[in-house]
Protein backbone atom coordinates (compact mmCIF):
# COMPACT_ATOMS: atom_id res chain seq x y z
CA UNK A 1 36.20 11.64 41.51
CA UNK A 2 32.04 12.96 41.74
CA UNK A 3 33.58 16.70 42.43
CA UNK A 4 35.26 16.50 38.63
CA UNK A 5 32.08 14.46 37.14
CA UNK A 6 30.45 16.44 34.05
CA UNK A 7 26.78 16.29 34.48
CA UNK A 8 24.53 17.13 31.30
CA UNK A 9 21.01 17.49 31.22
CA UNK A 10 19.09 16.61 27.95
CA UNK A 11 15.55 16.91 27.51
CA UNK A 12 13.50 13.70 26.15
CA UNK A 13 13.38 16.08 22.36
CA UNK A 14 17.22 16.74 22.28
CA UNK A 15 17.98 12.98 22.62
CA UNK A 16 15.19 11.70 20.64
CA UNK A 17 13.19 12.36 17.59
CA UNK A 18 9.51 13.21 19.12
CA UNK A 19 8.54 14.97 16.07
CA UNK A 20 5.85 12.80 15.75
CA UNK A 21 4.35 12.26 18.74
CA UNK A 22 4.83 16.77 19.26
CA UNK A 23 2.91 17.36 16.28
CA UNK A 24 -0.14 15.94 18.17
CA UNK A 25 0.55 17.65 20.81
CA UNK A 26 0.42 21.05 19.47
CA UNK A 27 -2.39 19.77 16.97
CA UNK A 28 -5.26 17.91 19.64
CA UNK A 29 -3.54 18.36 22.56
CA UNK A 30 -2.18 17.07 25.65
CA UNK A 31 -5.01 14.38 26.30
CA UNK A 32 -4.43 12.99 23.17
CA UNK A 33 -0.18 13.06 23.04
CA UNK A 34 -0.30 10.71 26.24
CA UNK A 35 -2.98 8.46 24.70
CA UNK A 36 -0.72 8.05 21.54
CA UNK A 37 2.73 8.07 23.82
CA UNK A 38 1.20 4.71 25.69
CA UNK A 39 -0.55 3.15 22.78
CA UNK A 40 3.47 3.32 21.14
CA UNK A 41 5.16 3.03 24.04
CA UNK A 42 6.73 -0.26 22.81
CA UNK A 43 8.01 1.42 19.64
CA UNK A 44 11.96 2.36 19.89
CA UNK A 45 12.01 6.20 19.03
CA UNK A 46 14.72 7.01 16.53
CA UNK A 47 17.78 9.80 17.36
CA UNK A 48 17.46 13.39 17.96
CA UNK A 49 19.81 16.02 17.12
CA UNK A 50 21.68 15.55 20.50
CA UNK A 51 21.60 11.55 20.53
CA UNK A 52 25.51 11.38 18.86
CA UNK A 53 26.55 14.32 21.08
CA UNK A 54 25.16 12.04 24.17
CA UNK A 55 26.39 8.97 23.30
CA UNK A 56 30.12 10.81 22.87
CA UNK A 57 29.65 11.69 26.16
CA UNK A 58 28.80 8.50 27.75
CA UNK A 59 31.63 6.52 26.08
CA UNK A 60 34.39 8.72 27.71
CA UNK A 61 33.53 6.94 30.88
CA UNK A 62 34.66 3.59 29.22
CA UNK A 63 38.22 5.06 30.06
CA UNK A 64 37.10 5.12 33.95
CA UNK A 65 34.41 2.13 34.48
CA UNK A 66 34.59 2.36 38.10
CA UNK A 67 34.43 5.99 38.40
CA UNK A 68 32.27 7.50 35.41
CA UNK A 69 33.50 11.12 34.31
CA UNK A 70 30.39 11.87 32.40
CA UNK A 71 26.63 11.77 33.92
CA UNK A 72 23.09 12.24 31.45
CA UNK A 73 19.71 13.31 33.10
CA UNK A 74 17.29 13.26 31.36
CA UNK A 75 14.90 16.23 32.21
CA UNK A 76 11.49 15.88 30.31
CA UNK A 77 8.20 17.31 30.14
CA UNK A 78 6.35 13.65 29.83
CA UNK A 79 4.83 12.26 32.85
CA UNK A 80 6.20 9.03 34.30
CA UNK A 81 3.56 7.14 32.45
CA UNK A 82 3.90 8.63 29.10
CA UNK A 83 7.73 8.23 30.00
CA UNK A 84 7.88 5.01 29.91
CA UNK A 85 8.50 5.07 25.96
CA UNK A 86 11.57 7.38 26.31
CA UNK A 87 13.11 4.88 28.83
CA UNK A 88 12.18 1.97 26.66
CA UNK A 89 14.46 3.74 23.70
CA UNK A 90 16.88 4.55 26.26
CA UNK A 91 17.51 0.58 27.03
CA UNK A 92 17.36 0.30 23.44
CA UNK A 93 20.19 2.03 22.57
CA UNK A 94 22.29 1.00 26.12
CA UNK A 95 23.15 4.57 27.22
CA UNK A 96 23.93 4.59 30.56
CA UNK A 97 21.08 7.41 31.68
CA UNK A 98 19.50 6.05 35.13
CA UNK A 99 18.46 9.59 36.94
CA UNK A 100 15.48 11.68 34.92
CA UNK A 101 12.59 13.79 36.26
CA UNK A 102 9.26 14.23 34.30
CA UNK A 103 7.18 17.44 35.15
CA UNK A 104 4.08 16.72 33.12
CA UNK A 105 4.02 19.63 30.98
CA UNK A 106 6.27 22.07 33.20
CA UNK A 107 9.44 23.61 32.37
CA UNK A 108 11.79 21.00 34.08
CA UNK A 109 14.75 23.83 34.91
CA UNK A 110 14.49 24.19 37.99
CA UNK A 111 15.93 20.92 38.68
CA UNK A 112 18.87 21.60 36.65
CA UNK A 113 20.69 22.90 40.27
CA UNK A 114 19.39 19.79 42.01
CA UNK A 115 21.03 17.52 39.66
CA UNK A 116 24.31 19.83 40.04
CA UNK A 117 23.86 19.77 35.78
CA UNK A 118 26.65 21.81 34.22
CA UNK A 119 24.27 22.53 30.91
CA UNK A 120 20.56 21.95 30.09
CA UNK A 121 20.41 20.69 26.48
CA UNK A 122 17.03 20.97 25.49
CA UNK A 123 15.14 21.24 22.10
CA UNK A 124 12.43 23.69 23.44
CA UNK A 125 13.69 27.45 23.84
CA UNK A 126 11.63 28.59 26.13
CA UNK A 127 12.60 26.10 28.88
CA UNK A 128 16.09 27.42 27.84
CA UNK A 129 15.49 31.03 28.48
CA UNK A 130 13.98 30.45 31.45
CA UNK A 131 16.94 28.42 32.51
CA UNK A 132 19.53 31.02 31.23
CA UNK A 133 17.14 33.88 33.01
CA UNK A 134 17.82 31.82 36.31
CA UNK A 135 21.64 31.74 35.83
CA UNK A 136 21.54 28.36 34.98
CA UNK A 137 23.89 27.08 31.60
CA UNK A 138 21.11 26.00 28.65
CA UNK A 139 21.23 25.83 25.13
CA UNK A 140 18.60 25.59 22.69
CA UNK A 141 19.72 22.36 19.76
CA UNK A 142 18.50 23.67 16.68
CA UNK A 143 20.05 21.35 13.74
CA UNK A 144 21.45 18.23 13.95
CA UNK A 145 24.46 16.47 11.64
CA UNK A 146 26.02 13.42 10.56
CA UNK A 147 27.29 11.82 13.15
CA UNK A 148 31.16 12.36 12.87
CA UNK A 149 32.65 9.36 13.09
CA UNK A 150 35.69 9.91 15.28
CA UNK A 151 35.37 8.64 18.76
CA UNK A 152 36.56 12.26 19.76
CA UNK A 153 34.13 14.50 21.14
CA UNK A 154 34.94 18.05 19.25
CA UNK A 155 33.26 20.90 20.89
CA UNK A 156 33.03 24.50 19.65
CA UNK A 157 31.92 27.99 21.07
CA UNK A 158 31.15 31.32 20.23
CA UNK A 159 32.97 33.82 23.23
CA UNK A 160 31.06 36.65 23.63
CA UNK A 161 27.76 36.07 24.98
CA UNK A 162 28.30 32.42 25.31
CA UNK A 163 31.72 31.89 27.30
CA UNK A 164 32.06 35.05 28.35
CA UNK A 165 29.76 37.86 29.24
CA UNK A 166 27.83 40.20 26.58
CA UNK A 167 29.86 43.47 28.11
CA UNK A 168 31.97 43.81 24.91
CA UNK A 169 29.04 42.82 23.03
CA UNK A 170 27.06 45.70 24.22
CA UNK A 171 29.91 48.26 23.02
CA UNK A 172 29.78 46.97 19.72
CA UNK A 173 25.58 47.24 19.40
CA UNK A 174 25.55 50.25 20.57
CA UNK A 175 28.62 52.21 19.36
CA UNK A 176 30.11 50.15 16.51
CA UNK A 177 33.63 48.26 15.46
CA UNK A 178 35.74 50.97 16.35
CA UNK A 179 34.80 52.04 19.92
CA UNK A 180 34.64 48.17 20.53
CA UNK A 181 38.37 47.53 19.03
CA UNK A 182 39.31 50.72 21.58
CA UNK A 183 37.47 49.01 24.29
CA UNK A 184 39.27 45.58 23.69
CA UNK A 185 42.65 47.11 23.40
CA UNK A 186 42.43 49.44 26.28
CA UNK A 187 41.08 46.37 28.45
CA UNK A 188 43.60 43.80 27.40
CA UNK A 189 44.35 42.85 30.59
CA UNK A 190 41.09 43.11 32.70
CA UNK A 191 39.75 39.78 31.69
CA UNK A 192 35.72 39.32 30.48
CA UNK A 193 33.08 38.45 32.97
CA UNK A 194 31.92 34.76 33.30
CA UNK A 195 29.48 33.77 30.20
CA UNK A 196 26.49 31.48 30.82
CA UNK A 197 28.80 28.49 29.31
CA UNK A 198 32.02 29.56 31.07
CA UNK A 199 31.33 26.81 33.73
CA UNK A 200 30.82 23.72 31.28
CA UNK A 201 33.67 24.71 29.64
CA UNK A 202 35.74 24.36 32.82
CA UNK A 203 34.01 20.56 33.60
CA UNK A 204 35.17 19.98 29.90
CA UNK A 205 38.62 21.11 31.00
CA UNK A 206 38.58 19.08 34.53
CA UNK A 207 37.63 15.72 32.38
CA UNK A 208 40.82 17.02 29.68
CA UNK A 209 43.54 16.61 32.75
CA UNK A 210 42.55 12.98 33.53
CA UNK A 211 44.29 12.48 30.27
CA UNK A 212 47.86 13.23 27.99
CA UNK A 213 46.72 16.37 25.71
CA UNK A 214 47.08 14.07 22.79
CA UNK A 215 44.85 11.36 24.39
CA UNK A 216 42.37 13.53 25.17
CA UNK A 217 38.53 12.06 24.05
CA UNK A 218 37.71 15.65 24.37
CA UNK A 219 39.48 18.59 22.14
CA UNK A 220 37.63 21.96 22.16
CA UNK A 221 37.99 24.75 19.96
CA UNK A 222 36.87 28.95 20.14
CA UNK A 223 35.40 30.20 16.96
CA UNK A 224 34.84 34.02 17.37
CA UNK A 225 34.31 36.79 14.89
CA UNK A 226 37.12 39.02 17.24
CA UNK A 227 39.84 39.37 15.56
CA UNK A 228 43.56 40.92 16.35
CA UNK A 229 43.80 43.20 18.48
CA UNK A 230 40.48 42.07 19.82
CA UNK A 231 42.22 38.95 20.77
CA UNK A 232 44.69 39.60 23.22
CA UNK A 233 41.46 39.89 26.06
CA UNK A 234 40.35 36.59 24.82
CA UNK A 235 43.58 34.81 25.51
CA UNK A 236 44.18 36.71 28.70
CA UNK A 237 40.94 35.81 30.01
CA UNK A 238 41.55 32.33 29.60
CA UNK A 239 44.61 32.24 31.27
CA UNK A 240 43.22 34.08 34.02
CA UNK A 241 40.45 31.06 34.03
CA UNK A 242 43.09 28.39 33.75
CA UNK A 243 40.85 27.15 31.33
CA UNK A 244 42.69 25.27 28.25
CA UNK A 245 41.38 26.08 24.81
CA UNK A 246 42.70 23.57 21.82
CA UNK A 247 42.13 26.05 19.00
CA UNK A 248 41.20 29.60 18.85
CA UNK A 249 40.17 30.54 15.53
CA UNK A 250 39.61 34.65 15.08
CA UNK A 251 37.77 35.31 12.12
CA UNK A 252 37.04 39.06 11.68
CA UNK A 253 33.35 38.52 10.66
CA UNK A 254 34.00 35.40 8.47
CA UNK A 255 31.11 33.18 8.25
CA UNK A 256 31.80 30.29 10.51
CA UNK A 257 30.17 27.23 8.86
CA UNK A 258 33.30 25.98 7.35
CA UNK A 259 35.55 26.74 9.92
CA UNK A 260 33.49 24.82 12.64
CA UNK A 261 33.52 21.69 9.10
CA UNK A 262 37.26 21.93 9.02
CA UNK A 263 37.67 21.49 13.10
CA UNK A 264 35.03 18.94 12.91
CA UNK A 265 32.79 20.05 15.29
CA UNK A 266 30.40 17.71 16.98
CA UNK A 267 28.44 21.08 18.48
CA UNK A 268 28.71 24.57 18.08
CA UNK A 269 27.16 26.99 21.14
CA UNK A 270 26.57 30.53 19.53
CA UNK A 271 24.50 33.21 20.70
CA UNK A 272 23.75 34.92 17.06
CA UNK A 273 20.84 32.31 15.31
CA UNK A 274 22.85 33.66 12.21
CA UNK A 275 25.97 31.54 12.68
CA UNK A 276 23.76 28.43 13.93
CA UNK A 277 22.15 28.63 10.63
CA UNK A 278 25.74 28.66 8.91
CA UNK A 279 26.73 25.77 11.21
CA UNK A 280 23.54 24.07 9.65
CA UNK A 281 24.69 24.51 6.22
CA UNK A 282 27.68 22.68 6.80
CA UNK A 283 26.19 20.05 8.67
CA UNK A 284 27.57 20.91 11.78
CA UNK A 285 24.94 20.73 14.52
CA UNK A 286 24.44 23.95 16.54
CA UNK A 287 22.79 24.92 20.04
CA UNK A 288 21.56 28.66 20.32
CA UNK A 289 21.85 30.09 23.55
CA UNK A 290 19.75 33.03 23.68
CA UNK A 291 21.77 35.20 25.69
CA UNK A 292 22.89 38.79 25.85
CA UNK A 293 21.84 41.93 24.11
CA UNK A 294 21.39 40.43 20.22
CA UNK A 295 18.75 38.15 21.86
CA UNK A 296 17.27 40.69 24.62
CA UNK A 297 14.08 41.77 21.61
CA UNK A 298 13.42 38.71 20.19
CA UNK A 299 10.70 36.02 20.80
């Protein structure tokens, strides 16, 4: 069962609510943030924006107590003293996270590989574009939500740029709708290149056939603006993948905030900060992943 386990890495600010104890950091320093992480290192920290996406995660392995589908690291930027405080919440709250490495103040990606993590969660973008620079599936949380009160996890994505590569992306930047709707139709059958969250979506798949479609504690769902005839690569691509998508939702440029509301999304991966923002304004929480050519000039 380990070769179909979903590993997700979250940093100690995607999983908790640090805003705090960051402030001080950026305002005095780093001497200072470890003197106040110690002096509170009794106090429970509250949620984060990824603390209901995690704990979704971890109670799919109720299904399989003996053989846990789902794994949490925790990859942080605190030392193992200053640490302590984030583990302390962690026991708090009774989420099964046992494996974590602290870096004292250095970008912690490199041990996404080590971990075998299918997707860095982290609230600090530059640790994510240093992860998605090294090939490595990261994504940037942004907003958080209410926490949807389903027990099913409901997952969304963006496709270009995010599931698959930004090569139909490109067409569209540089040459406009039309030479990318002649592009898509012409290439209907060659299917996209692999997108920096292609792989996560096939763990989410692997953990989908332990269980009857309708059972599922996972249902996932593409929100795209493609739209027909733009689609027909889409679909063949994931068929060429043998990836399963639960709903496919083309929306020709339609802003996406109440779409990802009506599916009841738990998380929506986008590559456009645009449609995280409209995610936002519906509540929804969002993860940018800062790949591809929109996101090649910007800080």
């Amino acid at each position: 069962m380990d070769n179909q386990k979903l590993v997700v890495a979250v940093s100690s600010r995607a999983l908790f609510n640090l805003d705090e104890s960051h402030a001080i950091f950026e305002t005095q320093g780093k001497e200072a943030f470890c003197h106040y992480q110690i002096e509170h290192e009794n106090e429970i920290l509250p949620p984060g924006f990824g603390f209901s996406l995690v704990k979704k995660f971890l109670d799919i392995n109720k299904a399989f107590p003996g053989a846990p589908l789902v794994e949490i690291i925790l990859l942080s930027q605190n030392s193992a003293d200053t640490g302590l405080r984030i583990f302390n919440s962690i026991n708090h709250y009774d989420l099964a996270i046992s494996r974590a490495a602290f870096t004292s103040g250095v970008s912690p990606y490199e041990y996404i590989p080590a971990f075998g993590a299918h997707l860095f969660l982290s609230a600090n973008g530059e640790d994510v574009r240093k992860a998605l620079a090294a090939g490595y599936a990261a994504a940037t949380i942004v907003s958080g939500a209410v926490a949807n009160p389903s027990p099913q996890l409901r997952i969304a994505f963006d496709g270009d740029a995010v599931l698959f590569s930004d090569e139909s992306e490109r067409i569209y930047q540089q040459h406009g709708l039309a030479a990318f709707a002649a592009n898509e139709r012409n290439e209907a059958h060659k299917p996209l290149s692999d997108g920096p969250l292609k792989e996560f979506l096939s763990a989410l798949h692997r953990i989908q056939t332990h269980f009857d479609q309708d059972l599922s504690p996972i249902r996932t769902a593409l929100v795209t603006a493609r739209a027909a005839p733009a689609h027909e690569r889409v679909v063949r691509t994931l068929r060429a993948w043998g990836i399963r998508i639960d709903e496919a939702l083309f929306l020709g440029g339609m802003p996406k905030g109440a779409f990802l509301k009506a599916f009841g999304a738990d998380i929506f991966f986008d590559d456009q900060k645009g449609h995280c923002d409209s995610a936002e304004s519906h509540q929804i929480a969002a993860a940018h992943v800062p790949h591809g050519v929109t996101n090649q000039h910007r800080p």
